[in-house]
Protein backbone atom coordinates (compact mmCIF):
# COMPACT_ATOMS: atom_id res chain seq x y z
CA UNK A 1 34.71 25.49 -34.90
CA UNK A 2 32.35 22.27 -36.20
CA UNK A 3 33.26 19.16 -35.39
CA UNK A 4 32.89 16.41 -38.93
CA UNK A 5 29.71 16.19 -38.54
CA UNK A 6 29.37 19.87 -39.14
CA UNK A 7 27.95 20.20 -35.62
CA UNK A 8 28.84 22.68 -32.54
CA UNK A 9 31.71 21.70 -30.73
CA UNK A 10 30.69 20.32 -27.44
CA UNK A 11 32.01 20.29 -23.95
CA UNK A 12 32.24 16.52 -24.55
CA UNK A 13 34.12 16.66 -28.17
CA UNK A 14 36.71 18.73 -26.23
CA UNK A 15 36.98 16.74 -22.91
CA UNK A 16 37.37 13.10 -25.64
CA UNK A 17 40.09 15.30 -27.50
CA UNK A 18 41.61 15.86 -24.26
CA UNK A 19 41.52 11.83 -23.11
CA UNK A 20 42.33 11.24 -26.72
CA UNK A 21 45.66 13.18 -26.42
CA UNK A 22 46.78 11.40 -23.41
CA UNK A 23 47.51 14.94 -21.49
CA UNK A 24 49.21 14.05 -18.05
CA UNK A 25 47.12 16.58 -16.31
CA UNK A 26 44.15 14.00 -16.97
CA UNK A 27 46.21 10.18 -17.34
CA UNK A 28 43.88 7.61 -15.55
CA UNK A 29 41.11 10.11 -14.39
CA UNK A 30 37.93 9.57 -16.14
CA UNK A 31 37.85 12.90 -17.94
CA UNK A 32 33.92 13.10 -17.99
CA UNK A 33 33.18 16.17 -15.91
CA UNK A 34 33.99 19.77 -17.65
CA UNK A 35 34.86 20.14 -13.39
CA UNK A 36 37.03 17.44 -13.03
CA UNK A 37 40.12 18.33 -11.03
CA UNK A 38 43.65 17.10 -12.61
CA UNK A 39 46.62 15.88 -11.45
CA UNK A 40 48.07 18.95 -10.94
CA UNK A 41 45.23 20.76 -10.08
CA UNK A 42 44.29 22.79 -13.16
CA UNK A 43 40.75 21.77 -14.85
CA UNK A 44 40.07 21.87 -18.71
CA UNK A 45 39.22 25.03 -18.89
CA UNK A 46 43.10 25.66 -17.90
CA UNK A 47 44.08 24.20 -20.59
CA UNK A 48 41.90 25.34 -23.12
CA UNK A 49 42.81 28.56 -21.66
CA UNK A 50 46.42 27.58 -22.02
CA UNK A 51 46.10 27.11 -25.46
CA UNK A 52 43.57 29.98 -26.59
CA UNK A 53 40.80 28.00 -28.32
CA UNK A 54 37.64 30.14 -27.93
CA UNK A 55 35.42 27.21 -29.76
CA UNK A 56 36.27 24.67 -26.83
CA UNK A 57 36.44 27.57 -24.50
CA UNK A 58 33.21 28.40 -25.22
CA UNK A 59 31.99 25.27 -25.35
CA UNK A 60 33.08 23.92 -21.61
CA UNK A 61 31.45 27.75 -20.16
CA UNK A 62 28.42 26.41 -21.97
CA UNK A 63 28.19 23.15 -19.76
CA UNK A 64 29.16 24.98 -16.74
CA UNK A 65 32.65 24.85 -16.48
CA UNK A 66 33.37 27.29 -13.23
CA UNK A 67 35.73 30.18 -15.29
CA UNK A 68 36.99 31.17 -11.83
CA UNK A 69 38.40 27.98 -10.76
CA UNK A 70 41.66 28.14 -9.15
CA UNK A 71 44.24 25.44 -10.51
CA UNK A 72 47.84 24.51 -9.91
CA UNK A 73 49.54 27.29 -8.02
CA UNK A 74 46.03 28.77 -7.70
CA UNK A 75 45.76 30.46 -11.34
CA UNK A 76 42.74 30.85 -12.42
CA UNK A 77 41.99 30.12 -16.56
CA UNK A 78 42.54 34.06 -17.12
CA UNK A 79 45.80 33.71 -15.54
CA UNK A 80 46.69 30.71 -18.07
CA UNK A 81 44.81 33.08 -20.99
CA UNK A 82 47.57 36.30 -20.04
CA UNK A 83 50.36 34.04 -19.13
CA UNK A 84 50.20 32.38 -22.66
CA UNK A 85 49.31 35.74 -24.22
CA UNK A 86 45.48 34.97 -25.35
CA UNK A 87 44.07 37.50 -23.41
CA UNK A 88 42.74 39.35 -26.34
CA UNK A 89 41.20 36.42 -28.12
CA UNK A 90 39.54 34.90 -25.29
CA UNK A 91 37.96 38.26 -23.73
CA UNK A 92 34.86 38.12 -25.40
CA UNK A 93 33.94 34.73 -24.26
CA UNK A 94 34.91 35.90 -20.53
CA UNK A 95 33.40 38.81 -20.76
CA UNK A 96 29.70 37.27 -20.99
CA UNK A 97 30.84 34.83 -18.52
CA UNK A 98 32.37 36.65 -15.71
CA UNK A 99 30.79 39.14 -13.58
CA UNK A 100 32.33 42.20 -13.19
């Protein structure tokens, strides 16, 4: 995915989309860390996870988003991948990121 400008999506397009959206996990924090802890305890790479985009996926990995976070009920963002059934679309980005 490009962003208008025909650019790479960035960690930073994808953390403004998620301010932008007004997502509860993220009301009245800043929003400018790809680390930043939520409300509930999930990071953005839970939700990307959550919703199977491998462009902002890969894109928070690339700034060093921590893949084995733990979150709200201490899921990790492969849990959120299987739970929402995007496990096969978002293996090959975990694959390079994970070690096995």
């Amino acid at each position: 995915m490009t962003t208008g400008s025909n650019r790479a999506l960035t960690a930073a397009d994808v953390l403004r989309r998620y301010r932008e959206e007004e997502l509860v996990e993220f009301l009245e924090l800043p929003l400018d860390d790809v680390n930043q802890r939520g409300n509930f305890g999930d990071y953005p790479i839970h939700v990307t996870a959550m919703r199977g985009d491998v462009d902002e996926l890969r894109a928070l990995i690339e700034a060093g988003a921590d893949v084995n976070a733990a979150g709200e009920l201490g899921h990790t963002p492969l849990h959120q991948a299987v739970a929402q059934g995007h496990i096969l679309t978002l293996w090959n980005v975990y694959s390079k990121s994970v070690p096995m």
